[in-house]
Protein backbone atom coordinates (compact mmCIF):
# COMPACT_ATOMS: atom_id res chain seq x y z
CA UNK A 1 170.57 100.96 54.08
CA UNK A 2 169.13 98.58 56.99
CA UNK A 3 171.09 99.23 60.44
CA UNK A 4 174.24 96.85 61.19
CA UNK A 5 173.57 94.76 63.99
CA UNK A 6 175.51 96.49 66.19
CA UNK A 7 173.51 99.49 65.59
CA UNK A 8 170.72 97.94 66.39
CA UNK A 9 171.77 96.39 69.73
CA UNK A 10 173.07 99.74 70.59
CA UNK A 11 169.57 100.72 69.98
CA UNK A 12 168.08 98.05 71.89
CA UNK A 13 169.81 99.19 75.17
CA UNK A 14 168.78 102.59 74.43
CA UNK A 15 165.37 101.85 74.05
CA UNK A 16 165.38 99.58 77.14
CA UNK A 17 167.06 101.87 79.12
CA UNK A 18 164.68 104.69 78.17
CA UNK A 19 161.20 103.38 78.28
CA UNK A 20 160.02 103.87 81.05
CA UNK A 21 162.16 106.41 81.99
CA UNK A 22 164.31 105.44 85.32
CA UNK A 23 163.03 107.90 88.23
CA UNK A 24 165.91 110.93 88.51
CA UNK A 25 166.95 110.97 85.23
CA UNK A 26 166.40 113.77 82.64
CA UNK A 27 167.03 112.69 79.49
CA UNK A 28 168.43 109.97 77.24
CA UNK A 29 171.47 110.22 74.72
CA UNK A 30 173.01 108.59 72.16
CA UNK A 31 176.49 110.25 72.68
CA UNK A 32 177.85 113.09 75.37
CA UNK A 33 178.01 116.03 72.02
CA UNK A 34 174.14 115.05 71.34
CA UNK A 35 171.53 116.87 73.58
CA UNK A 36 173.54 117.49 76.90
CA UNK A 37 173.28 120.57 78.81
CA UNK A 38 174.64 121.85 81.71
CA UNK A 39 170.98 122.98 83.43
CA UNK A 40 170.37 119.27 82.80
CA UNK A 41 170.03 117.30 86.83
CA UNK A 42 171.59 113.52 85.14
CA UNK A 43 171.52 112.15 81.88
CA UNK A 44 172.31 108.93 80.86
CA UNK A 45 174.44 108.25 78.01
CA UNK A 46 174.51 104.91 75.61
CA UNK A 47 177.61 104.50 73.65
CA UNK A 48 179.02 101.44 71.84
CA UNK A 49 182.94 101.87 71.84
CA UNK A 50 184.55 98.18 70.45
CA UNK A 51 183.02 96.07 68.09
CA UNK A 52 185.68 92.98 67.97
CA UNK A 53 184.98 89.93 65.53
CA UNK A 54 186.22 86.42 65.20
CA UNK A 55 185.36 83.28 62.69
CA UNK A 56 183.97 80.15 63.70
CA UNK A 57 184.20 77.56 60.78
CA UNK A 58 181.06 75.21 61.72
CA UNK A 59 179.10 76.18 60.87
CA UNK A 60 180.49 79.45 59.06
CA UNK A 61 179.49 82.35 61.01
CA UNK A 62 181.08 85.50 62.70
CA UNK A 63 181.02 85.95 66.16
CA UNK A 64 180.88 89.47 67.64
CA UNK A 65 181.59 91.25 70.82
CA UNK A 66 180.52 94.66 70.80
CA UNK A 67 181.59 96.89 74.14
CA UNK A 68 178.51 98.81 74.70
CA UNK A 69 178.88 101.98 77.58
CA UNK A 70 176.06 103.41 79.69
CA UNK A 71 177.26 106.37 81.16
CA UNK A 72 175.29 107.73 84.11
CA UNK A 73 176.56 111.91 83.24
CA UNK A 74 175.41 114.56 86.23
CA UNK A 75 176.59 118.54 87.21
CA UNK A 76 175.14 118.28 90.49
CA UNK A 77 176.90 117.95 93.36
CA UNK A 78 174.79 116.03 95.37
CA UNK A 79 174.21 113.71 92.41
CA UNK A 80 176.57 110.71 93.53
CA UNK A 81 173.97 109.17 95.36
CA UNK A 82 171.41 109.42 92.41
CA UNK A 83 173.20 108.21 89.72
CA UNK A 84 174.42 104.98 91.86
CA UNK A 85 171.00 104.51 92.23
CA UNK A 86 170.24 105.03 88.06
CA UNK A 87 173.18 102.74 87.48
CA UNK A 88 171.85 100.24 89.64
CA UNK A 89 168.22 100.38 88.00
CA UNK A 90 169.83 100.37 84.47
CA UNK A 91 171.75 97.36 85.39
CA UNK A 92 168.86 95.47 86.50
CA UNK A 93 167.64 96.23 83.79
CA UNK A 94 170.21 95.59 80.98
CA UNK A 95 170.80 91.89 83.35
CA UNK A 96 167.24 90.99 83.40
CA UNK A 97 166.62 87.82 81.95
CA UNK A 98 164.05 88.69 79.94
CA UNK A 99 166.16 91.31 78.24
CA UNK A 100 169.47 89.17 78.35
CA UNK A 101 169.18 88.28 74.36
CA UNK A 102 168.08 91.60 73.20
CA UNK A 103 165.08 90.60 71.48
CA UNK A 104 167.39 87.54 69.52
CA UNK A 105 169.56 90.09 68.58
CA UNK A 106 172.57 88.80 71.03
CA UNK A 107 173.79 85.98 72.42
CA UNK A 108 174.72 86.89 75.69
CA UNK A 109 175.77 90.19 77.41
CA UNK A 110 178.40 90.40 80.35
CA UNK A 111 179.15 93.04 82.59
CA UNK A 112 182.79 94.26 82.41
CA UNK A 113 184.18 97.00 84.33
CA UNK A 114 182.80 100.41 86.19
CA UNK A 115 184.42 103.41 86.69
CA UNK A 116 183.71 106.14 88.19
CA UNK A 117 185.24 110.28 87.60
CA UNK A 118 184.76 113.32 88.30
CA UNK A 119 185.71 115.82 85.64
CA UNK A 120 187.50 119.06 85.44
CA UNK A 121 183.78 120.96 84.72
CA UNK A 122 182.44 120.00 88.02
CA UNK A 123 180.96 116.40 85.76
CA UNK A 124 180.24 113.19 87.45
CA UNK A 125 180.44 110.21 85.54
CA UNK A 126 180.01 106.51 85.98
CA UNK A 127 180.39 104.60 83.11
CA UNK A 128 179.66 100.93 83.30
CA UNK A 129 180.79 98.58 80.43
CA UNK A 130 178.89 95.67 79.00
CA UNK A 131 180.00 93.03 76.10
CA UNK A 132 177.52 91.82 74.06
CA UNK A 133 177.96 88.77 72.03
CA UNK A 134 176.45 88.20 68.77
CA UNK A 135 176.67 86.33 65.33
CA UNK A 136 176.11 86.63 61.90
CA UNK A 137 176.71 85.07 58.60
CA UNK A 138 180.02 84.77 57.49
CA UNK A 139 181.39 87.78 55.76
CA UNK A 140 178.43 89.73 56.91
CA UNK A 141 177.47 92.34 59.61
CA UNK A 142 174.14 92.59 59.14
């Protein structure tokens, strides 16, 4: 079964985000339960969390926005300053014009919110929020 088009702008933003690898970061995720360990220094986490759709009539297509998360995800103490600075990078990234359609797989993507925690475990998180627009045929996904 061919990937949804959400999947595969999910995938997109991994694969940006992960080649080449930003400096300070240890490894690349597709969720927080897949692959991360506590000896790990940051890892950086891409997540899609809403996929919200609406009709447009003319001509008859679905419009999409899909929330997409990148969650910078460190143990070490020191690491606030490092994962600003692999938020920042990942950003640029994600924002460069080049990248802004996804390879014609989106429309347009807009940041949204950032937030930042610390968790019970001695975790430091900064999750930064993007919507990505994109259409298909009506009554399709794909």
């Amino acid at each position: 079964m061919a990937a949804s088009k959400a999947e595969q702008i999910s995938e997109a933003i991994y694969q940006l985000l992960r080649t080449p690898r930003i400096p300070g970061v240890s490894s690349e995720s597709r969720s927080r339960r897949e692959g991360v360990r506590e000896d790990e220094g940051l890892v950086l986490i891409v997540r899609p969390s809403l996929n919200v759709s609406r009709m447009i009539l003319r001509p008859p297509k679905l419009v999409h926005t899909l929330s997409v998360e990148v969650v910078g995800l460190t143990q070490d103490r020191n690491g606030v300053t490092l994962i600003d600075a692999v938020m920042v990078e990942a950003h640029a990234r994600i924002m460069d014009p080049a990248n802004i359609n996804l390879g014609g797989l989106a429309q347009d993507i807009e940041p949204q919110t950032m937030i930042y925690r610390e968790d019970k475990g001695d975790w430091t998180e900064l999750i930064h929020r993007y919507d990505v627009t994109y259409r298909t045929e009506k009554g399709s996904l794909t």
